[in-house]
Protein backbone atom coordinates (compact mmCIF):
# COMPACT_ATOMS: atom_id res chain seq x y z
CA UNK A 1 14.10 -58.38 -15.43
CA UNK A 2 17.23 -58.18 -13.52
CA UNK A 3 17.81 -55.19 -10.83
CA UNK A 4 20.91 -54.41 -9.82
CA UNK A 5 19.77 -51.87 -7.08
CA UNK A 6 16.23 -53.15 -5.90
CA UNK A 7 14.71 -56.42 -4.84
CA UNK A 8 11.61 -57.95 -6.28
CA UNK A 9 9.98 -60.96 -4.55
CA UNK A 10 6.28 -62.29 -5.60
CA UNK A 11 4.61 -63.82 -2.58
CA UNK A 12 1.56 -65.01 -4.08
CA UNK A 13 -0.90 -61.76 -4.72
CA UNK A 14 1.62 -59.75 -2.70
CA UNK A 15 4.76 -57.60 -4.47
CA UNK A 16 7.30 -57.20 -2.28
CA UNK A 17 9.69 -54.17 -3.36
CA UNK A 18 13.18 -53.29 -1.66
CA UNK A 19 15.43 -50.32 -2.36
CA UNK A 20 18.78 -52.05 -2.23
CA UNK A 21 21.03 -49.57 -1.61
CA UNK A 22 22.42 -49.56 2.01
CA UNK A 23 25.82 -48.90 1.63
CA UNK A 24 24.09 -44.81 0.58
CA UNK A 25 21.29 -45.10 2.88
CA UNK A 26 19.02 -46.61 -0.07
CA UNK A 27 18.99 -42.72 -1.38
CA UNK A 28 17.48 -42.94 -5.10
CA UNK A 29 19.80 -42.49 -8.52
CA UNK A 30 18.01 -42.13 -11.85
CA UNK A 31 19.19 -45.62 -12.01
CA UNK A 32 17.11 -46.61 -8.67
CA UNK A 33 13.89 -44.39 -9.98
CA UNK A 34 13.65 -46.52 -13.11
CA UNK A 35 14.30 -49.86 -11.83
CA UNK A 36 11.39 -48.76 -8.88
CA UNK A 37 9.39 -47.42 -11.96
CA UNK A 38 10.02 -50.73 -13.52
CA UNK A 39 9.00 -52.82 -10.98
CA UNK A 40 5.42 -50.96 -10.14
CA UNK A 41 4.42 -51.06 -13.65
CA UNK A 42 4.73 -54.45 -13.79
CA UNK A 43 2.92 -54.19 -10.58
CA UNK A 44 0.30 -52.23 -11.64
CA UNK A 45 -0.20 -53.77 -15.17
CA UNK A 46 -0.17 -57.37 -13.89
CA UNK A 47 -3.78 -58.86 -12.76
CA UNK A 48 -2.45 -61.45 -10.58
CA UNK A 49 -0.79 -58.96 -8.34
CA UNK A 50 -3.02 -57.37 -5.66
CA UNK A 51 -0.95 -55.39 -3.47
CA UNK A 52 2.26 -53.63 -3.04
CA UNK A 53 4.54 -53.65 0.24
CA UNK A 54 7.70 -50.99 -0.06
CA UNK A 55 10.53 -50.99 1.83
CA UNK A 56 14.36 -50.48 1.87
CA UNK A 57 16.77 -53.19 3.10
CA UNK A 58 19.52 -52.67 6.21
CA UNK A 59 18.01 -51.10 9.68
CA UNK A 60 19.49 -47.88 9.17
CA UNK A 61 17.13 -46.87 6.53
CA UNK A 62 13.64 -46.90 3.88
CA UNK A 63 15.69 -44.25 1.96
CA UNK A 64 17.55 -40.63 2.28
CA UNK A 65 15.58 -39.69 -1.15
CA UNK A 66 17.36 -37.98 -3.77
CA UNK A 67 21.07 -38.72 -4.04
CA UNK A 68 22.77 -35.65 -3.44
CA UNK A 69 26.33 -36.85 -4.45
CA UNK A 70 24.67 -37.65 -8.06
CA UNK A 71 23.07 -34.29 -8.37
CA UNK A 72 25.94 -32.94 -7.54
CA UNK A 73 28.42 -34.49 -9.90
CA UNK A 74 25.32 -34.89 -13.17
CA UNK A 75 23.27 -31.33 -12.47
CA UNK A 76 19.69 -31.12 -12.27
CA UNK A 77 19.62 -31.35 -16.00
CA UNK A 78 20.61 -34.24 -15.80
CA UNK A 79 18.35 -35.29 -13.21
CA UNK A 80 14.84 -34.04 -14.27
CA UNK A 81 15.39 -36.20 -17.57
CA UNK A 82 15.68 -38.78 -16.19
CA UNK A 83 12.77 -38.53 -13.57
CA UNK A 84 10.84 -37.12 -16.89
CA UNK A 85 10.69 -39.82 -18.61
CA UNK A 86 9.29 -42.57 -16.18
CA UNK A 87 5.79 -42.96 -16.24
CA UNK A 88 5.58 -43.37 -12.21
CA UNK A 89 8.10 -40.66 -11.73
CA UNK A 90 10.39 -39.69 -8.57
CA UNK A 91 10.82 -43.68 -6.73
CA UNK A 92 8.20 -44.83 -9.46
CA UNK A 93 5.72 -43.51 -7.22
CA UNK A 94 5.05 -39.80 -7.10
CA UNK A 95 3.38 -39.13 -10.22
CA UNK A 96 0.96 -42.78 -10.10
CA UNK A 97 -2.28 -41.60 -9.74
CA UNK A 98 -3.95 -43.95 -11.57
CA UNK A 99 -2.60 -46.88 -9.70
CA UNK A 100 -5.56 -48.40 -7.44
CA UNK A 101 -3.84 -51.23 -6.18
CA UNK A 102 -3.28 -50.40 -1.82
CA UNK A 103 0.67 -49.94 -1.33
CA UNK A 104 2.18 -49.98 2.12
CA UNK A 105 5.42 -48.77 3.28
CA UNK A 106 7.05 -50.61 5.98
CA UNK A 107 9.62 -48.06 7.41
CA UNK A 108 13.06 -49.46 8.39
CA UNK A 109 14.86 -46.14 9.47
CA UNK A 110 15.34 -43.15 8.00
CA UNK A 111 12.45 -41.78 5.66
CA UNK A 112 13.93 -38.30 4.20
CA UNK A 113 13.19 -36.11 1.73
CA UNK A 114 11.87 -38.27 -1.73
CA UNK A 115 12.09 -41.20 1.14
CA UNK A 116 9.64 -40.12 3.06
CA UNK A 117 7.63 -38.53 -0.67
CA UNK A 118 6.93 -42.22 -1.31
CA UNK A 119 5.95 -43.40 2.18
CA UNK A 120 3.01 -40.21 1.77
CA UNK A 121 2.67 -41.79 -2.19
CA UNK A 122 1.38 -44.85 -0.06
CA UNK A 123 -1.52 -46.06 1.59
CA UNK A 124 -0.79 -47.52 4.93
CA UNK A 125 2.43 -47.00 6.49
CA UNK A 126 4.30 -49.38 9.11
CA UNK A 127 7.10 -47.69 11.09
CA UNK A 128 9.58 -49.42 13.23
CA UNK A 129 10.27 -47.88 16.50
CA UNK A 130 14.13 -46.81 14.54
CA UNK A 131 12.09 -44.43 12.21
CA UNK A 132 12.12 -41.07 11.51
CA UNK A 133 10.64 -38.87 9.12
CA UNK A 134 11.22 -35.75 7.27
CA UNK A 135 11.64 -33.18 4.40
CA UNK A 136 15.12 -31.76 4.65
CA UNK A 137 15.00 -29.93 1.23
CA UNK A 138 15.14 -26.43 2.43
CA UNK A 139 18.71 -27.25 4.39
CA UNK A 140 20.46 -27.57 1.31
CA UNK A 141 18.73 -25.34 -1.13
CA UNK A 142 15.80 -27.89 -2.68
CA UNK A 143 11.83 -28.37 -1.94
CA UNK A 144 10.30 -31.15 -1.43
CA UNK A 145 8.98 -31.23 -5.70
CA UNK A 146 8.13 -34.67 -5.75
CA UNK A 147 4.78 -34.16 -3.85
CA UNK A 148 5.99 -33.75 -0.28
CA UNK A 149 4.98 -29.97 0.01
CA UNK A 150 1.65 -31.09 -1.32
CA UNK A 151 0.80 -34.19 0.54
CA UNK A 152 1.91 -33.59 3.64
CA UNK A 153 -0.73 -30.64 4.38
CA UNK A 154 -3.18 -32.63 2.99
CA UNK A 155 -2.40 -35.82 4.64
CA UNK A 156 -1.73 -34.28 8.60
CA UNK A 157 -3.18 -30.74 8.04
CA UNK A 158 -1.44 -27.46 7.28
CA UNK A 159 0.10 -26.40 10.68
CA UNK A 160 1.62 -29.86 11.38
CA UNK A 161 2.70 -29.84 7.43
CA UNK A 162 4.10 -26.28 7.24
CA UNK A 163 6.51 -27.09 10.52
CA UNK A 164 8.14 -29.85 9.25
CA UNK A 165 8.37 -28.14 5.18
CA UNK A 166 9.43 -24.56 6.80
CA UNK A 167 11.89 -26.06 9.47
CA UNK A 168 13.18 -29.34 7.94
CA UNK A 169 12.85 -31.07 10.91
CA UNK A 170 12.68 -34.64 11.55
CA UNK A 171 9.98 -36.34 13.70
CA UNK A 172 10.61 -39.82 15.31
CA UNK A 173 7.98 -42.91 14.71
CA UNK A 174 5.97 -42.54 17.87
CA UNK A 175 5.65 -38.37 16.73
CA UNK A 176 4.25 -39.87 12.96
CA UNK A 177 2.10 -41.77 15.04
CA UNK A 178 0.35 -38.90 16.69
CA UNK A 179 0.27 -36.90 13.29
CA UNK A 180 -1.34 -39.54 11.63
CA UNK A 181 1.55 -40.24 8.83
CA UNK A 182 1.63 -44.26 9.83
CA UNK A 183 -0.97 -46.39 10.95
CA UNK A 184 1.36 -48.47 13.48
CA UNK A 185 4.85 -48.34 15.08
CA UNK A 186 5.83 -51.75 15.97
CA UNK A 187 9.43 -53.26 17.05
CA UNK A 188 12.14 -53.40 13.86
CA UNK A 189 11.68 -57.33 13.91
CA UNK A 190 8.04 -57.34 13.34
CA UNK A 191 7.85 -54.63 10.45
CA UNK A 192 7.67 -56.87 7.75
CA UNK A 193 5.41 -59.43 9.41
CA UNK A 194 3.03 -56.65 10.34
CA UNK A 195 3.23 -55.41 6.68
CA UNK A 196 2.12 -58.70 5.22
CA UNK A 197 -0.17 -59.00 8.19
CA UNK A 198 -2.32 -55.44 6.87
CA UNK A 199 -1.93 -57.24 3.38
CA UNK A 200 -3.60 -59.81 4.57
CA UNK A 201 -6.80 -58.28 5.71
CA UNK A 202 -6.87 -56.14 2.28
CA UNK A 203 -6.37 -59.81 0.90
CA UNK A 204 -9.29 -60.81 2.60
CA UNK A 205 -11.36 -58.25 0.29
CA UNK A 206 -13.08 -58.14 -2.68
CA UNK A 207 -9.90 -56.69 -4.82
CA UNK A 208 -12.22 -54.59 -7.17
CA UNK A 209 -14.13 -53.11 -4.05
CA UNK A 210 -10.87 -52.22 -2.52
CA UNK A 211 -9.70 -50.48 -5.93
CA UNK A 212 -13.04 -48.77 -6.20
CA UNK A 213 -12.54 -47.49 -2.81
CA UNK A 214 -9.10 -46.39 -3.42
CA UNK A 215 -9.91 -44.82 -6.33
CA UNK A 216 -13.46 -42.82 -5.19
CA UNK A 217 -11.02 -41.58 -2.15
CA UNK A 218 -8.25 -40.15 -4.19
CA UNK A 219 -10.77 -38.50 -6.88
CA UNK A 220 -12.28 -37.02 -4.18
CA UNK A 221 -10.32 -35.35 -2.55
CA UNK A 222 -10.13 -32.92 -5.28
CA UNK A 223 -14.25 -31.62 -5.34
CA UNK A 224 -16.31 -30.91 -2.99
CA UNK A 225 -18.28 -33.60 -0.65
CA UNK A 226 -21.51 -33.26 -2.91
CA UNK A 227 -19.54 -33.71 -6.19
CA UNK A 228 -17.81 -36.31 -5.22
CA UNK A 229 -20.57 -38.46 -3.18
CA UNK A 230 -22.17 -37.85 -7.10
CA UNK A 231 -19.59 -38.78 -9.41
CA UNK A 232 -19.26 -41.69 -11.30
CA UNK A 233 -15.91 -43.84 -10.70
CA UNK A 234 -14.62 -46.04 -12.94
CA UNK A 235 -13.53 -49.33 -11.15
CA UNK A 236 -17.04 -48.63 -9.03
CA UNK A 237 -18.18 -49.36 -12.52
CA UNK A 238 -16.31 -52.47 -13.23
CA UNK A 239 -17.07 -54.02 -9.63
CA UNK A 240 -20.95 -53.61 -9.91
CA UNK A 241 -20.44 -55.99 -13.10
CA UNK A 242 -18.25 -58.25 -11.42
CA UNK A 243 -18.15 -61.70 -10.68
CA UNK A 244 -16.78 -60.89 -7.40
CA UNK A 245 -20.16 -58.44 -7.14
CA UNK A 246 -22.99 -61.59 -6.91
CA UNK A 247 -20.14 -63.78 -5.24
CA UNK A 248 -19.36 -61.85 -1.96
CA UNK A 249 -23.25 -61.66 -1.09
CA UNK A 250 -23.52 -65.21 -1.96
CA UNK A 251 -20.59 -66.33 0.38
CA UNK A 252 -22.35 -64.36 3.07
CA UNK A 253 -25.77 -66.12 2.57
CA UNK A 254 -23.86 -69.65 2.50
CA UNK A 255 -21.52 -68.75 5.96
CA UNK A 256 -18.60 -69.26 3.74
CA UNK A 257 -15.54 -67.58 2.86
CA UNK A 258 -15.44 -66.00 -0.40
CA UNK A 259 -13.51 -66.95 -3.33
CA UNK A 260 -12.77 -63.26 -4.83
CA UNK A 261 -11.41 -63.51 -8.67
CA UNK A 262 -10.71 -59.75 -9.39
CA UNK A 263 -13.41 -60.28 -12.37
């Protein structure tokens, strides 16, 4: 398929995704949301693909979120439709629960609003030393509906949460840092690099051990510690019947790398 205002580049097991939208601070149309929807359900759906890297192109910014100027002149009417009707919703992202491929957001700049809703919709975030983060929504009448105000408490705890939702204040990279919303901050002309570089230890990975992780994480979250230590999961399922299952201990009893399949 053809984008007109995101970039799709396949580097071998790796998806790279970039909101192309600089000129408005890669802040997300309906237009953007289902091109983004687009591209991680052919992400999600497609076996050869193993992990997702997000980010927005210029230095200025990941993305300002929802496009105000649109909202303005279309309504909210307008707007809900559209997000209604993607399967991923808000960025593609906000509604995929089911997707247990990792993601990582490599931050660029500014990460507001439904910006910084799909860096939380992520896994591992990598911030450049330019980025800042927040959820502005209150400031000009919204809330932070596509997750925010529900991730961010659970991701950094509910004091550190409720001053950024209540206030709409932006913190910087090295502030994200300290909260725990990325994993590292690095220079702007090493984000990518270090993106692909966390990609590459996933890579290194059994893929249906990391999904099965993923996905016993997530699930959990929502029971208590002895329901969830005795659930049954899924992909946990599917990698105990695994090729990948008998090869990894075999690799380790011949002192050789692995050759994971994803089957």
């Amino acid at each position: 398929m053809a984008y007109e205002f995101i970039e799709v580049e396949r580097r071998d097991r790796i998806t790279l995704i970039t909101i192309n939208r600089p000129e408005v601070m890669n802040a997300l149309h309906p237009q953007t949301s289902e091109e983004l929807d687009k591209a991680f359900n052919d992400f999600q759906d497609d076996s050869e693909q193993w992990i997702a890297i997000l980010t927005g192109a210029g230095d200025k910014a990941f993305s300002a979120g929802n496009d105000l100027k649109w909202q303005a002149e279309h309504g909210s009417s307008a707007l809900g439709e559209f997000m209604y009707a993607l399967r991923g919703g808000f960025g593609g992202l906000h509604r995929r629960m089911d997707c247990y491929k990792p993601m990582i957001a490599a931050v660029n700049g500014f990460a507001l609003g439904g910006g910084f809703e799909m860096v939380m919709a992520c896994d591992i975030v990598i911030a450049s030393e330019t980025a800042s983060f927040g959820l502005p929504e209150p400031r000009v009448g919204l809330m932070a509906g596509a997750g925010g105000v529900h991730r961010l408490p659970r991701q950094i705890g509910y004091h550190h949460a409720m001053g950024m939702i209540l206030t709409g204040r932006r913190v910087d990279a090295e502030e994200a840092l300290r909260f725990g919303i990325v994993n590292e901050v690095v220079s702007p002309n090493a984000l990518l690099d270090t993106a692909f570089a966390w990609a590459a230890q996933i890579l290194e990975c059994a893929p249906l051990s990391v999904r099965a992780s993923k996905e016993a994480a997530l699930k959990g979250l929502d029971v208590g510690l002895d329901k969830a230590t005795a659930a049954t999961y899924p992909v946990h399922q599917a990698m105990r019947k695994s090729e990948d299952f008998v090869e990894g201990p075999r690799a380790f009893a011949e002192k050789r790398t692995p050759k994971w399949k994803g089957a």
